[in-house]
C-alpha atoms as a PDB file:
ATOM      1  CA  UNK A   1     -15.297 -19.396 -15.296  1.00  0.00           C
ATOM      2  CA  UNK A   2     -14.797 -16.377 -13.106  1.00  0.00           C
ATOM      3  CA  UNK A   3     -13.522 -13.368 -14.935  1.00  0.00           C
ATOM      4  CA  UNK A   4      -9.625 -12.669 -14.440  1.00  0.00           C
ATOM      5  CA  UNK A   5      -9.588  -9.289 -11.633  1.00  0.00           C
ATOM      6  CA  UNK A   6      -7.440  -6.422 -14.382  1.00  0.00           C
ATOM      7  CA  UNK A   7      -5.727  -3.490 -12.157  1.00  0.00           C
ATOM      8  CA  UNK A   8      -5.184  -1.914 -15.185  1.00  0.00           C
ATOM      9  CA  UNK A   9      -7.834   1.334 -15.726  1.00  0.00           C
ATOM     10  CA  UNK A  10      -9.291   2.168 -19.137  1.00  0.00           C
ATOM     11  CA  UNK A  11      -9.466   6.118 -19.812  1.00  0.00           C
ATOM     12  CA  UNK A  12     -13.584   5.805 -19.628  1.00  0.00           C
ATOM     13  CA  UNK A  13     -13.177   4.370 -15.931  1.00  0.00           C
ATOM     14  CA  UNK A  14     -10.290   6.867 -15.034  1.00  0.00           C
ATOM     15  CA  UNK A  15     -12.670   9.767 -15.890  1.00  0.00           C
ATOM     16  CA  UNK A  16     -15.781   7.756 -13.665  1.00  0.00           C
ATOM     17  CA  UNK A  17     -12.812   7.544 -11.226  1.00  0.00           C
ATOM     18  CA  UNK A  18     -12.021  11.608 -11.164  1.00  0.00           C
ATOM     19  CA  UNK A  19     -15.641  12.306 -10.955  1.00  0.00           C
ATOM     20  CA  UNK A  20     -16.866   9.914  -8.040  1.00  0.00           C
ATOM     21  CA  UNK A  21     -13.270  11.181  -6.376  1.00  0.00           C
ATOM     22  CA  UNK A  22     -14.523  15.037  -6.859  1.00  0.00           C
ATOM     23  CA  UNK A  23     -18.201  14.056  -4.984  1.00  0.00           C
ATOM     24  CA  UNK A  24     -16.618  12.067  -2.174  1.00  0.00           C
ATOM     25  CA  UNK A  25     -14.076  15.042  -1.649  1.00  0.00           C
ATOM     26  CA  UNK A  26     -17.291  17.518  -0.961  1.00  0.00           C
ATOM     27  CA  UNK A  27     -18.206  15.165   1.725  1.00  0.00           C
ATOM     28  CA  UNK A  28     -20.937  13.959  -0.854  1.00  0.00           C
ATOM     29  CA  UNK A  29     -22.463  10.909  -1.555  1.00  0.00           C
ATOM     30  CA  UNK A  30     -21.791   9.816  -5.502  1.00  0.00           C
ATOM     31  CA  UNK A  31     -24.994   8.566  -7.173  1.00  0.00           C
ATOM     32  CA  UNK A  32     -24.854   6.927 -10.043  1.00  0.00           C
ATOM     33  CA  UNK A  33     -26.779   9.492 -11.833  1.00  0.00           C
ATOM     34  CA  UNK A  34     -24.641  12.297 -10.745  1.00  0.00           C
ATOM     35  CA  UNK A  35     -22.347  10.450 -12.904  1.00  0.00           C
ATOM     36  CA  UNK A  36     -24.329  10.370 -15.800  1.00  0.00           C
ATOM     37  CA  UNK A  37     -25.301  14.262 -15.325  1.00  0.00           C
ATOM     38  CA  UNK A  38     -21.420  14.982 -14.632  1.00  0.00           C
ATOM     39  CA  UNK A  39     -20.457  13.574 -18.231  1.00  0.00           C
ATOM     40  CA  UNK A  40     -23.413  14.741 -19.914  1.00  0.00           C
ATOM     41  CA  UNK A  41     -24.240  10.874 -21.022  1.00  0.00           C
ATOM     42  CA  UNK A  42     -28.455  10.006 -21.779  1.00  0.00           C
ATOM     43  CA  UNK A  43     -29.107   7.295 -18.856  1.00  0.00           C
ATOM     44  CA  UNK A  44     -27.774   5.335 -16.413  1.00  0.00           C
ATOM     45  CA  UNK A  45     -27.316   2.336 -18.714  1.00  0.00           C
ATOM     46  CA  UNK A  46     -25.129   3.926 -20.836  1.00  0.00           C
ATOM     47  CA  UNK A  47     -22.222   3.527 -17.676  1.00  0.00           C
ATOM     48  CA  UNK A  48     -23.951   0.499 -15.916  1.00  0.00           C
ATOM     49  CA  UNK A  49     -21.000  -1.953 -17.815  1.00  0.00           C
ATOM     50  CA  UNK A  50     -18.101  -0.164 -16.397  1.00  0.00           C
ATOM     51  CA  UNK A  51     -19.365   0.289 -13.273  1.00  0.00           C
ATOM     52  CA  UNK A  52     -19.806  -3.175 -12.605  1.00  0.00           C
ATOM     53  CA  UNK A  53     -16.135  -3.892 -14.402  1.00  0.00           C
ATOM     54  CA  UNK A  54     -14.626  -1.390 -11.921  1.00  0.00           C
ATOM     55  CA  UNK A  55     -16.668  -3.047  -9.093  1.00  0.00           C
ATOM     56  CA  UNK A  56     -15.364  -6.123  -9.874  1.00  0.00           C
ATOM     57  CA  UNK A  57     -11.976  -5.030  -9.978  1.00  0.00           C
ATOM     58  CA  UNK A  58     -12.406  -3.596  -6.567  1.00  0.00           C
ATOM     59  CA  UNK A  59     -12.134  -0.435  -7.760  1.00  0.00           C
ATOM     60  CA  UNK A  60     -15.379   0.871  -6.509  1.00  0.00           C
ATOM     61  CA  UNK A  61     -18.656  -0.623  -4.968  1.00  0.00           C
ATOM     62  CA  UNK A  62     -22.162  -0.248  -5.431  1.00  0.00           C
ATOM     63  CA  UNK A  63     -24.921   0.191  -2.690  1.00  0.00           C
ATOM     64  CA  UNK A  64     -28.230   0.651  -2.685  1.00  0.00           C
ATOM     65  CA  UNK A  65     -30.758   0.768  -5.753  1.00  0.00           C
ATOM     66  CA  UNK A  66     -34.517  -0.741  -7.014  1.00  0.00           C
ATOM     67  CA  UNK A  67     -37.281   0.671  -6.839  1.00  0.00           C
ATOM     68  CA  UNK A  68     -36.487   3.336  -8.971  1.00  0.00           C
ATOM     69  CA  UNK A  69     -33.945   4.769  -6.578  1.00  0.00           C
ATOM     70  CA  UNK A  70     -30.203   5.323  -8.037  1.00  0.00           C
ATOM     71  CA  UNK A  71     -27.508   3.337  -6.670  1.00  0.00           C
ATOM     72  CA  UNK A  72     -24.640   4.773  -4.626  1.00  0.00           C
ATOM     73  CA  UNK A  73     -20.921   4.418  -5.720  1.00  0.00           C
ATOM     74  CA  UNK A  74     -17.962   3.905  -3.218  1.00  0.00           C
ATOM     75  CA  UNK A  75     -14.457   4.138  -3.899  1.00  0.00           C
ATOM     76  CA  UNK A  76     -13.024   1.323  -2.116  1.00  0.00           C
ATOM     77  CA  UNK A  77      -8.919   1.681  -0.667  1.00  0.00           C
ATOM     78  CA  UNK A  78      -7.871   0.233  -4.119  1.00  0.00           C
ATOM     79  CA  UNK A  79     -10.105   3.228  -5.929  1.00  0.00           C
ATOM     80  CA  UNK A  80      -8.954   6.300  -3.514  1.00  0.00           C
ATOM     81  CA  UNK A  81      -5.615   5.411  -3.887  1.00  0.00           C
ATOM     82  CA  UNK A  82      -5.335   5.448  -8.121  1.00  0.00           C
ATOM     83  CA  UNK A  83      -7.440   8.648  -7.571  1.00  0.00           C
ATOM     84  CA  UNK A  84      -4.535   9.731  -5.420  1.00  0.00           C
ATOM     85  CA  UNK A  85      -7.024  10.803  -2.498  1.00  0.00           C
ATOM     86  CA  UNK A  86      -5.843   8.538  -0.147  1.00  0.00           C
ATOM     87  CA  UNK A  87      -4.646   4.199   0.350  1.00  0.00           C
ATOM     88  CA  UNK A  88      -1.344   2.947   0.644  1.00  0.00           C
ATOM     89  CA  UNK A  89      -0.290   0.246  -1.463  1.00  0.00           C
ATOM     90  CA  UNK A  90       1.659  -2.852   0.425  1.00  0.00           C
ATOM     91  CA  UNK A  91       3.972  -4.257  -2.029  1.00  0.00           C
ATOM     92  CA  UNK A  92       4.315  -7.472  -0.574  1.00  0.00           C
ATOM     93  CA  UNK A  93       6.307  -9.215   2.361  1.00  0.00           C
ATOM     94  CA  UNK A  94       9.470  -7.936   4.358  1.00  0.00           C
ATOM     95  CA  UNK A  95      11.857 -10.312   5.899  1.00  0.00           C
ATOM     96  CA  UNK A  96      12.581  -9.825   9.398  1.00  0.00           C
ATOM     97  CA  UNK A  97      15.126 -12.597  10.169  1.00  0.00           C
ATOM     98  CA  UNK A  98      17.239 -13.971   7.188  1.00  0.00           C
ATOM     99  CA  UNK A  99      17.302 -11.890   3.677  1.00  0.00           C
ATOM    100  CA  UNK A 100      15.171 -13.438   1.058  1.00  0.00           C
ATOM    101  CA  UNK A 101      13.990 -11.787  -1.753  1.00  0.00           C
ATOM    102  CA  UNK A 102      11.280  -9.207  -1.636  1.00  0.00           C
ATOM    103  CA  UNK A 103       8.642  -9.058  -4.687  1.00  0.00           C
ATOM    104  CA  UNK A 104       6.404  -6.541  -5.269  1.00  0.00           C
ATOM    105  CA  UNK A 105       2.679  -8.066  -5.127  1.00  0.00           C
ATOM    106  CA  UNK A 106       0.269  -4.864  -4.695  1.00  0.00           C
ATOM    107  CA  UNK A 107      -2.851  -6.808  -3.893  1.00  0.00           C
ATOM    108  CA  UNK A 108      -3.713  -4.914  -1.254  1.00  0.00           C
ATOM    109  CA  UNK A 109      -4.260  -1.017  -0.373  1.00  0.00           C
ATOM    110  CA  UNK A 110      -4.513  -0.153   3.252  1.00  0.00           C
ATOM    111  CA  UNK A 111      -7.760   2.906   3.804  1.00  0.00           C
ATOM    112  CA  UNK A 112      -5.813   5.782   5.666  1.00  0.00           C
ATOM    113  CA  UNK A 113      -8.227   5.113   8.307  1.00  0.00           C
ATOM    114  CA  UNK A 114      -6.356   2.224   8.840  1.00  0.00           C
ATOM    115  CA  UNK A 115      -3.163   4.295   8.917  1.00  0.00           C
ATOM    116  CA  UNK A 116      -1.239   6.189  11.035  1.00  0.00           C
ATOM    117  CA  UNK A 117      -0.360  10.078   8.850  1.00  0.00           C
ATOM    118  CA  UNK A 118       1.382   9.050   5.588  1.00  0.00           C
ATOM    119  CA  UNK A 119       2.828  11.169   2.531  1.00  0.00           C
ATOM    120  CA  UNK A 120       2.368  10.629  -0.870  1.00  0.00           C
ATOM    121  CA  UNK A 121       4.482   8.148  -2.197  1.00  0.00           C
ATOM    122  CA  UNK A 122       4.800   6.087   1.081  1.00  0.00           C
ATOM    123  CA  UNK A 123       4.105   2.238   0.600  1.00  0.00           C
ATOM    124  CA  UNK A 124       4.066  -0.427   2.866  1.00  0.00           C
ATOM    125  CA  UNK A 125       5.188  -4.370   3.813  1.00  0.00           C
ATOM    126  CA  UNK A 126       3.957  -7.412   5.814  1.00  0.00           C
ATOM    127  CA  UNK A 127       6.708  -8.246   8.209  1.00  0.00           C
ATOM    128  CA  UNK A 128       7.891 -11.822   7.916  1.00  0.00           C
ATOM    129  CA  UNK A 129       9.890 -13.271  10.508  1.00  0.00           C
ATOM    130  CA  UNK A 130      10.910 -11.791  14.068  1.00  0.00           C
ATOM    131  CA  UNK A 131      14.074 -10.586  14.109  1.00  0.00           C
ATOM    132  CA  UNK A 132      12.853  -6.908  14.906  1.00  0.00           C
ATOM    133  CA  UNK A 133      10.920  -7.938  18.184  1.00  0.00           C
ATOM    134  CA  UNK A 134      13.157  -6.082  19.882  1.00  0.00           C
ATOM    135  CA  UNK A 135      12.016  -2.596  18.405  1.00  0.00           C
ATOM    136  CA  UNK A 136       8.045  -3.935  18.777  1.00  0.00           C
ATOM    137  CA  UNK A 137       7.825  -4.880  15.244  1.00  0.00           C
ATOM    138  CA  UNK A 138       6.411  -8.471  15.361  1.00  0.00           C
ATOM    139  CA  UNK A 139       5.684 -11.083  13.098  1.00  0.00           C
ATOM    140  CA  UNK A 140       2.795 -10.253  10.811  1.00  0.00           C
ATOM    141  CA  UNK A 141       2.899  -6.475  11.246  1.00  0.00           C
ATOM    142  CA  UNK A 142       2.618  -4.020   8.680  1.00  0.00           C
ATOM    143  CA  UNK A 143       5.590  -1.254   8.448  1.00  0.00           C
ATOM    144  CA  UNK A 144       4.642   1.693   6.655  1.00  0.00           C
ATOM    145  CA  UNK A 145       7.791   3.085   4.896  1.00  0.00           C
ATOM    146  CA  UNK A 146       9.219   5.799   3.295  1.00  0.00           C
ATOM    147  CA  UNK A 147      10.990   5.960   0.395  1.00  0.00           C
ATOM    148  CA  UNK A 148      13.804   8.862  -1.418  1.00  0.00           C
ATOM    149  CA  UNK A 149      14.867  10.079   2.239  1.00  0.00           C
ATOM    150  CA  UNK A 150      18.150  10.106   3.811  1.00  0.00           C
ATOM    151  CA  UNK A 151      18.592   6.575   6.281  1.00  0.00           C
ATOM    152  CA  UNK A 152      20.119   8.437   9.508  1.00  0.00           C
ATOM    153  CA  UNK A 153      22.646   6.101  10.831  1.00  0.00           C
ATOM    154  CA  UNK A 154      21.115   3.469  13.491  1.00  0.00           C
ATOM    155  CA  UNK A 155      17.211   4.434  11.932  1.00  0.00           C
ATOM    156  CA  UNK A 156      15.075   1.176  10.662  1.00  0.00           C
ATOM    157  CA  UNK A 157      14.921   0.331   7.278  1.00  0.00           C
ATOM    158  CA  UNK A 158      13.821  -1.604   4.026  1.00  0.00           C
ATOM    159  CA  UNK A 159      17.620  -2.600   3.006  1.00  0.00           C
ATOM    160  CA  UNK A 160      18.185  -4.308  -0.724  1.00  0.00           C
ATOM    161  CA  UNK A 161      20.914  -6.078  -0.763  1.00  0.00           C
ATOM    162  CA  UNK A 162      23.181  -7.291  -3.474  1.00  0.00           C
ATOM    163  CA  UNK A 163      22.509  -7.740  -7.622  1.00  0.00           C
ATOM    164  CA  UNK A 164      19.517  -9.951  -6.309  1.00  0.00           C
ATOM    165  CA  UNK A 165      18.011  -7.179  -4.367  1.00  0.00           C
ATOM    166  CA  UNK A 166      17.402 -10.023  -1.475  1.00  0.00           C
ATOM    167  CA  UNK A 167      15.565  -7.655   1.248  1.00  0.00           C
ATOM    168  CA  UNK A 168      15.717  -7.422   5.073  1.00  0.00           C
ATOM    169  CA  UNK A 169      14.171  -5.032   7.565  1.00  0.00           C
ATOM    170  CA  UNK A 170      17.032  -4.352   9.828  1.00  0.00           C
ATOM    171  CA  UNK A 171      18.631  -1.322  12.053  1.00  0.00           C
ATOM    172  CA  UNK A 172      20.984   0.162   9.522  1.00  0.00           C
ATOM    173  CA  UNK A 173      24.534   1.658  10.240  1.00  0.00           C
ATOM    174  CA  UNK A 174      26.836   3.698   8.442  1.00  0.00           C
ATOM    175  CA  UNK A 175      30.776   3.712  10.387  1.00  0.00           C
ATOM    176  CA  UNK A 176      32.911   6.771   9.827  1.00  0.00           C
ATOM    177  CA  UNK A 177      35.471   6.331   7.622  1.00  0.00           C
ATOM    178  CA  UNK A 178      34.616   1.995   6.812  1.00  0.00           C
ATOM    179  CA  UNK A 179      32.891   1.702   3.184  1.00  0.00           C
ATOM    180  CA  UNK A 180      30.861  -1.556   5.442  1.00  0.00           C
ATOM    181  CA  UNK A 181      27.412  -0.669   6.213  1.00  0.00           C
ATOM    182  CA  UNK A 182      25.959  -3.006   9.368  1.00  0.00           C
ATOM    183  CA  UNK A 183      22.688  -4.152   9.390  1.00  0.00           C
ATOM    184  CA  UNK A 184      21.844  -5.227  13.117  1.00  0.00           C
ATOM    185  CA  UNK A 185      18.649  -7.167  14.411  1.00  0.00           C
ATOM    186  CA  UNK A 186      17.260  -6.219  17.711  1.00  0.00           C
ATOM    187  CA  UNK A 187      16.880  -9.742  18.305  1.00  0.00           C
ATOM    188  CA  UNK A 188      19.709 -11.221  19.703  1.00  0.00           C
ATOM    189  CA  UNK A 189      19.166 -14.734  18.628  1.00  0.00           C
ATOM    190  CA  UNK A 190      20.009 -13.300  15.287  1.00  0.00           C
ATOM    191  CA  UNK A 191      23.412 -12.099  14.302  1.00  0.00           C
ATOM    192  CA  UNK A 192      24.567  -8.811  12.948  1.00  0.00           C
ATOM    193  CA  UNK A 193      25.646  -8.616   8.891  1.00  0.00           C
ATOM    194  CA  UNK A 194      28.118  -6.329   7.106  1.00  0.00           C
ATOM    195  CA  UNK A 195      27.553  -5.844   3.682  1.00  0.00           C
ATOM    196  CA  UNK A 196      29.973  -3.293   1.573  1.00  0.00           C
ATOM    197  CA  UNK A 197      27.784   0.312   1.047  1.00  0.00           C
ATOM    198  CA  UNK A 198      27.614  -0.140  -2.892  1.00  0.00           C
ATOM    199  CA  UNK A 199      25.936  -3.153  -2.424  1.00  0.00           C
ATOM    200  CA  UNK A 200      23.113  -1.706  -0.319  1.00  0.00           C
ATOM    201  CA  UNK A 201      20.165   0.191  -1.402  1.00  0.00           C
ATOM    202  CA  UNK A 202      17.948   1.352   0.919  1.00  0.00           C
ATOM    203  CA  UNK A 203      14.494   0.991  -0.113  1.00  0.00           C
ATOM    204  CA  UNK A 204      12.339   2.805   2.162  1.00  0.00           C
ATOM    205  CA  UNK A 205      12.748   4.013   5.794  1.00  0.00           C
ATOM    206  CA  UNK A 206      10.277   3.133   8.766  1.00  0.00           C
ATOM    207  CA  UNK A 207       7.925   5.517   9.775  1.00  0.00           C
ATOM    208  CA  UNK A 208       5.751   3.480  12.062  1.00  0.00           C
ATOM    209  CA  UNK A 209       3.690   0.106  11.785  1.00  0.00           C
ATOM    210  CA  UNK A 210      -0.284  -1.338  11.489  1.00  0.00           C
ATOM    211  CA  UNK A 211      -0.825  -3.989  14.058  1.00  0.00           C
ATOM    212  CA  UNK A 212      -4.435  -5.699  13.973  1.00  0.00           C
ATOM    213  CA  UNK A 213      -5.523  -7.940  16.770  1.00  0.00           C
ATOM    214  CA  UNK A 214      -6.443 -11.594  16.135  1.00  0.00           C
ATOM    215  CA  UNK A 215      -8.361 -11.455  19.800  1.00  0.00           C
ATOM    216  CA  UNK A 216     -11.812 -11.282  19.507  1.00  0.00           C
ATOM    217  CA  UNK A 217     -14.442  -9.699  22.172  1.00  0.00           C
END
């Protein structure tokens, strides 16, 4: 039986972590026994177990080695990102049509190579449904977001809404003097809701989107 996958890191793999973050930063490549020099341990076997924990956690990977040459260690997305030197974590789907309920799943880490320029902090959301076509966000996009900003009035959003936090990706709009806030589709086969202001939270505002092809060459 295949070991459970943990996201949780012990402090022995944190410090690995910080030290295969501080080679890759130089522009370096982080062999294994760099490591073992870098925390002043005997051999290579003395790490060997956590590396191949943290590999299977997807953490790092290891390339390379046999023949008495020392193995290389990656950091994959997953690994850069708890070593806060890049990744963005997507938390799960986004409604784009009717609210349902959003819940935060961060199985995946997008590489910033993937990315369009993010800040610390940003996270992101699969787009589910296409009530936001008319703005080019489609079905099956990803919407990189950001979060403890100000939502200008009309700007595209992550909206919570209500004590069950249901979420929706929507236009949102704040009217002068009205305690309403509107959140309008650009879709017009979907219809406009008003929701009263202390029953919205807005969860992150969009800052631009990920769009891979399906067509192949």
């Amino acid at each position: 039986m295949a070991r459970p996958i943990s996201r949780v890191l012990s402090e022995t793999q944190r410090k690995l972590l910080r030290v295969i973050a501080a080679i890759e930063l130089r522009g370096e490549a982080a062999f294994v026994a760099d490591l073992v020099k870098a925390l002043r341990l005997k051999a290579e076997s003395s790490i060997t177990a956590t590396l191949q924990r943290m590999a299977r956690n997807d953490f790092i990977t290891l390339c390379g080695g046999g023949r008495g040459r020392s193995r290389v260690v990656r950091l994959t997305p997953r690994g850069r990102l708890e070593a806060s030197i890049g990744g963005v974590p997507v938390l799960g789907t986004i409604p784009a049509g009717a609210l349902a309920e959003a819940i935060a799943q961060p199985d995946v880490v997008l590489d910033e190579r993937e990315l369009l320029p993010f800040r610390p902090g940003d996270f992101a959301l699969k787009v589910k449904g296409d009530s936001m076509i008319g703005d080019g966000i489609l079905d099956g996009d990803t919407v990189l977001l950001r979060p403890a900003i100000r939502v200008e009035s009309g700007e595209v959003a992550a909206v919570l809404v209500g004590e069950d936090h249901e979420a929706t990706l929507k236009r949102v709009y704040f009217d002068p003097g009205s305690s309403k806030v509107r959140l309008r589709p650009s879709n017009p086969r979907y219809a406009e809701q008003h929701f009263k202001a202390e029953d919205v939270k807005i969860a992150g505002v969009f800052r631009g989107l990920v769009r891979h092809s399906t067509r192949r060459r």
